[in-house]
C-alpha atoms as a PDB file:
ATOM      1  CA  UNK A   1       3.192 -21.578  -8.455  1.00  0.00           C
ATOM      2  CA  UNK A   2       1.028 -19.310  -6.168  1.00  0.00           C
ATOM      3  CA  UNK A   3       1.906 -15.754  -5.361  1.00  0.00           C
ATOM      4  CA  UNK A   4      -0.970 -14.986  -2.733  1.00  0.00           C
ATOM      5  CA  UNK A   5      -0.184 -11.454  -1.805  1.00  0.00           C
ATOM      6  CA  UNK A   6       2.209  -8.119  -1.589  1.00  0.00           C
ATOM      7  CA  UNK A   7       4.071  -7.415   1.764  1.00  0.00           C
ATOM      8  CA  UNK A   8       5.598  -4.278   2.282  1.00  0.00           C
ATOM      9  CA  UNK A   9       8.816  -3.490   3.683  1.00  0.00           C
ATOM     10  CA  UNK A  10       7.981  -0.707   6.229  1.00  0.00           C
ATOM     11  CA  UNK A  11      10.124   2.082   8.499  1.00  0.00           C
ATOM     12  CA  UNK A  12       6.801   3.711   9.774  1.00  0.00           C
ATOM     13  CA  UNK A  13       4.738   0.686  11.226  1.00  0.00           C
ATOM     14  CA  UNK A  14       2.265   2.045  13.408  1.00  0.00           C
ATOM     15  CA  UNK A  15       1.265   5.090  10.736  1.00  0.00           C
ATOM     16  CA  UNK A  16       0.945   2.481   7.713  1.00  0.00           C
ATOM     17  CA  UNK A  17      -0.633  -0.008   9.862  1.00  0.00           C
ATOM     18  CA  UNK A  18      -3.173   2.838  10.968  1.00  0.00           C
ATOM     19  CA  UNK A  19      -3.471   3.856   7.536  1.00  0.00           C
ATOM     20  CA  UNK A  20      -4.250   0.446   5.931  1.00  0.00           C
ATOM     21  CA  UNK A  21      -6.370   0.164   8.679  1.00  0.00           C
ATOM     22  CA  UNK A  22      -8.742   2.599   7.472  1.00  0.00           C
ATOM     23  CA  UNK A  23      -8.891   2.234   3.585  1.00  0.00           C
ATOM     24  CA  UNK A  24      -8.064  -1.463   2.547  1.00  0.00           C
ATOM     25  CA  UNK A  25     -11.826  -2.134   4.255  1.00  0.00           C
ATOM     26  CA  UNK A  26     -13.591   0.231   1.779  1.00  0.00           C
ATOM     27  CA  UNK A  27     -11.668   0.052  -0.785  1.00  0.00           C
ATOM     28  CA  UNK A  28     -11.265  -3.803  -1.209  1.00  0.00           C
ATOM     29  CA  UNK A  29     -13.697  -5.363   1.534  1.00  0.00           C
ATOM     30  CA  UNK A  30     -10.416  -6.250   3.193  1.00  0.00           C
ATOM     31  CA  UNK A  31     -10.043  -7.219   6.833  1.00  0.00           C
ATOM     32  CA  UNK A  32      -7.583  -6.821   9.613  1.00  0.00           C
ATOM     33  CA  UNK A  33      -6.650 -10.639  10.399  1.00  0.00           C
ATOM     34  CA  UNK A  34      -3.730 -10.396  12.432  1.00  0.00           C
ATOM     35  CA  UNK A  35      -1.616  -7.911  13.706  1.00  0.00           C
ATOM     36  CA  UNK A  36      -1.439  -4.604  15.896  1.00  0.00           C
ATOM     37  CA  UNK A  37      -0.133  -0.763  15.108  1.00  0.00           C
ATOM     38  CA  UNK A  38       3.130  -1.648  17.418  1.00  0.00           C
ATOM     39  CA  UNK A  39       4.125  -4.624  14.859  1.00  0.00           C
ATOM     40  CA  UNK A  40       6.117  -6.033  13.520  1.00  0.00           C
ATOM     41  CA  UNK A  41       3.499  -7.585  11.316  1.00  0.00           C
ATOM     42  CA  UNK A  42      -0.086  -7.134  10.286  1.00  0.00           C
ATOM     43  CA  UNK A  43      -2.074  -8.844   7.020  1.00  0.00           C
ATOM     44  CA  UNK A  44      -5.192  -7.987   5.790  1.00  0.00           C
ATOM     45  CA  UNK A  45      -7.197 -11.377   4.078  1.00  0.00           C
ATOM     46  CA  UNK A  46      -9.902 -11.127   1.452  1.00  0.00           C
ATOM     47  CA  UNK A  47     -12.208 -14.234   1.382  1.00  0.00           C
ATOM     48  CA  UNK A  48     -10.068 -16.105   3.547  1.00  0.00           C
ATOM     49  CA  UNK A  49      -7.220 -14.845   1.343  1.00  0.00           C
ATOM     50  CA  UNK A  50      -4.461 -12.315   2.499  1.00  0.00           C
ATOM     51  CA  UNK A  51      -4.559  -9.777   0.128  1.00  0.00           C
ATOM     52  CA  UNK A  52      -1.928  -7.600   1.741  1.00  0.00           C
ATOM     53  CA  UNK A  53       0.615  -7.741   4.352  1.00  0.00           C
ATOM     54  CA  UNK A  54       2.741  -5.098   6.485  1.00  0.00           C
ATOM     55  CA  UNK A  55       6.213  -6.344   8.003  1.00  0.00           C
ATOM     56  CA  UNK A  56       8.647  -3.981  10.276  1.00  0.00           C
ATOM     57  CA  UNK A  57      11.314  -3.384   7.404  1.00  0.00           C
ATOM     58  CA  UNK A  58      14.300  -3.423  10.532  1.00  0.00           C
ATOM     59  CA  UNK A  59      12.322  -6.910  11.691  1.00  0.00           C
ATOM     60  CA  UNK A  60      12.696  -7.935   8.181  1.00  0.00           C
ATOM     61  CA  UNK A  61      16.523  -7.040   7.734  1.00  0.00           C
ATOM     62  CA  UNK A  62      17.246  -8.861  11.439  1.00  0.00           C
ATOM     63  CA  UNK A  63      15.694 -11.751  10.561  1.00  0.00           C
ATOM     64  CA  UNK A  64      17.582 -11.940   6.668  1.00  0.00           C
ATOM     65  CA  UNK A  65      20.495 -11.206   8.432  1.00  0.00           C
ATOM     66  CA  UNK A  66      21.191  -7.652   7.013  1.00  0.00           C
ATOM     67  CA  UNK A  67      20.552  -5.209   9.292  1.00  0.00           C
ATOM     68  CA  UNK A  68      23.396  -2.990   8.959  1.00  0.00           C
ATOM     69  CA  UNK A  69      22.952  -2.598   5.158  1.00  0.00           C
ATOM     70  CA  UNK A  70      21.228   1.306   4.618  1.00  0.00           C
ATOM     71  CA  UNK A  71      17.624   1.251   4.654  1.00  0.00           C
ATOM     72  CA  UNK A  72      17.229   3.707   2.035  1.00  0.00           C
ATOM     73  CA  UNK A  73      19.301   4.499  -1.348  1.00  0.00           C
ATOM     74  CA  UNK A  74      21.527   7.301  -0.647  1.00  0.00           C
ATOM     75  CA  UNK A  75      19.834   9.139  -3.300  1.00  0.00           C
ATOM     76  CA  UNK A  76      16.518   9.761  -4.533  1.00  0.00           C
ATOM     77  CA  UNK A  77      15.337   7.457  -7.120  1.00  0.00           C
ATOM     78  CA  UNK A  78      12.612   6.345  -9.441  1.00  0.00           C
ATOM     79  CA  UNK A  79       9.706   3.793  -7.581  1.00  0.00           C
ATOM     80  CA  UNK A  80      10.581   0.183  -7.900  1.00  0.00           C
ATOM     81  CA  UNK A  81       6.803  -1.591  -7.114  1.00  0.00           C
ATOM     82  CA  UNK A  82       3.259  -0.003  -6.739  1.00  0.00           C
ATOM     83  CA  UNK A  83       0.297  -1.311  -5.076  1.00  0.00           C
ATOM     84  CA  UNK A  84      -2.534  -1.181  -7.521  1.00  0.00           C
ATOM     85  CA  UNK A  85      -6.163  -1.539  -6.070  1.00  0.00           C
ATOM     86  CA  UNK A  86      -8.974  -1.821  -8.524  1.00  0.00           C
ATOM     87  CA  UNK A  87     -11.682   0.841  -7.200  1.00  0.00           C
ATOM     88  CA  UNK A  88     -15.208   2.157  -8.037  1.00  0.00           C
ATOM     89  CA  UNK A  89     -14.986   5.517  -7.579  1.00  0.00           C
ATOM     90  CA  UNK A  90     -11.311   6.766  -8.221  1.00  0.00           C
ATOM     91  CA  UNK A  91     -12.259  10.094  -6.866  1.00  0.00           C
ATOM     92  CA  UNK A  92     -13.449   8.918  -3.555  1.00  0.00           C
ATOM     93  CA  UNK A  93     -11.165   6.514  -2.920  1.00  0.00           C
ATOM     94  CA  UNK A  94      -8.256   9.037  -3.388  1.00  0.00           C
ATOM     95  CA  UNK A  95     -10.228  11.417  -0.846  1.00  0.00           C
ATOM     96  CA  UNK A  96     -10.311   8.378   1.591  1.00  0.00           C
ATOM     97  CA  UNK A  97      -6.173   7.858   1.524  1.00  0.00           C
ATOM     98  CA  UNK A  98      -5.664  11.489   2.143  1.00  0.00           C
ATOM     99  CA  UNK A  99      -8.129  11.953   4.872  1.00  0.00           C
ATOM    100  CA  UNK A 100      -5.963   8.911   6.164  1.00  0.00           C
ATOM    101  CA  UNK A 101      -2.318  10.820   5.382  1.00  0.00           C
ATOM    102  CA  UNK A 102      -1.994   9.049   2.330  1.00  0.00           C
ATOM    103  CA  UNK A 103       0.103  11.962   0.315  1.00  0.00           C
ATOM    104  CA  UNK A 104      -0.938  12.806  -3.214  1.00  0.00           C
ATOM    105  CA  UNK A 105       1.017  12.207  -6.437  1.00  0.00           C
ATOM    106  CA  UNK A 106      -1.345  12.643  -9.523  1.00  0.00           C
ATOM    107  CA  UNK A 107      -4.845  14.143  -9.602  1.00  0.00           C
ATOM    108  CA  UNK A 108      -7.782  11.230 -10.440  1.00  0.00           C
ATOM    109  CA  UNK A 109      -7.343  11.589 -14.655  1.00  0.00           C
ATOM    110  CA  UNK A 110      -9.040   9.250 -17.428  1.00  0.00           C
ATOM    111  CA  UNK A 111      -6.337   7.577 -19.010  1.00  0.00           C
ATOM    112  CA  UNK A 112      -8.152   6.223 -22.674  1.00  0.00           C
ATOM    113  CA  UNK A 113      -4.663   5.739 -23.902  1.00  0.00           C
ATOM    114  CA  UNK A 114      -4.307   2.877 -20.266  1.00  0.00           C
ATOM    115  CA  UNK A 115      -7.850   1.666 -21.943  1.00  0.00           C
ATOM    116  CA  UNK A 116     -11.212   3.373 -23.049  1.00  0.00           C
ATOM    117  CA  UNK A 117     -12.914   4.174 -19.661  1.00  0.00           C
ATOM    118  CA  UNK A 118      -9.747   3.466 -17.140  1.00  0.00           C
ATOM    119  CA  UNK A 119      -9.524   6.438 -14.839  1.00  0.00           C
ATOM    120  CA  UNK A 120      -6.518   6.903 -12.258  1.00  0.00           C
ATOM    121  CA  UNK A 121      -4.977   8.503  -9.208  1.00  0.00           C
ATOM    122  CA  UNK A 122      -1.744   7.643  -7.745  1.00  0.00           C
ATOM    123  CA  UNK A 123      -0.815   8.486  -3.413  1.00  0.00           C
ATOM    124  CA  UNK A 124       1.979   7.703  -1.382  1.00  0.00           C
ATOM    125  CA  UNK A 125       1.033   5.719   2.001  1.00  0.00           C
ATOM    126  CA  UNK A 126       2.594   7.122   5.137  1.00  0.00           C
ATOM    127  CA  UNK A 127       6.299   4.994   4.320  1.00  0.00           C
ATOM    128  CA  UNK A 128       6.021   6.150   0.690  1.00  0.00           C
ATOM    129  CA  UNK A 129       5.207   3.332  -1.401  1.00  0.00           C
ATOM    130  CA  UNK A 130       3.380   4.443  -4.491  1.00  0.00           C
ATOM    131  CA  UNK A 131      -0.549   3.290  -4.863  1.00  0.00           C
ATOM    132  CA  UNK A 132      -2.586   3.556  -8.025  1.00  0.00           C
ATOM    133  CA  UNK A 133      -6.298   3.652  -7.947  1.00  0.00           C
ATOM    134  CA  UNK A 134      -7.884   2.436 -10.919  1.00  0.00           C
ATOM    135  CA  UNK A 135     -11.741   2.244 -12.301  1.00  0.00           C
ATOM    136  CA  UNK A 136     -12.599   0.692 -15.607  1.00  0.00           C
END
């Protein structure tokens, strides 16, 4: 089996792809390989890998064939998936994101109980999927 990469489901296309854009090259040595901010789709490769992928979440639903399902729960509810990027400096990647309107959730905090030097900070992209920056 091979599971090469994440692709999120995205309302706000043009403000994630702008703010992948700008961190997934520092923080992961990621390029843009295809794709443009008006969509539908747009995937960053790593080594001649894609490491992460955007796709138009109404493109998505048109093409499944379930477009008039809600987008969104009708409530507010607990995250379902993170993105989890692997960083050197938890502080300054975090400072990246939000110069990039990533919004914050928790404050870069060591985390010995995650494992003895793992530190952590955890942001919202533009669409609101959760990320967690991680050192160790």
């Amino acid at each position: 089996m091979d599971a090469p990469y994440p692709r999120l489901l995205v309302t706000r296309f043009a403000e994630c792809f702008a703010f992948y854009r700008a961190v997934l090259p520092a923080l992961t040595g990621a390029t843009l390989a295809k794709g443009a901010p008006a969509g539908p789709y747009a995937n960053w490769d790593l080594a001649d890998r894609t490491c992460l992928a955007l796709f138009d979440r109404s493109a998505m639903a048109a093409t499944l064939g379930v477009a008039e399902l809600p987008a969104h729960p009708a409530a507010p509810s607990q995250d379902t998936a993170m993105l989890v990027l692997r960083v050197d400096d938890v502080d300054g990647a975090l400072g990246l994101c939000l110069r990039h309107g990533g919004t914050p959730v928790t404050p870069p905090t060591d985390r010995p109980e995650w494992g003895p030097t793992l530190r952590s900070a955890h942001l919202r992209d533009p669409d609101g999927h959760v990320i967690e920056l991680q050192s160790y």
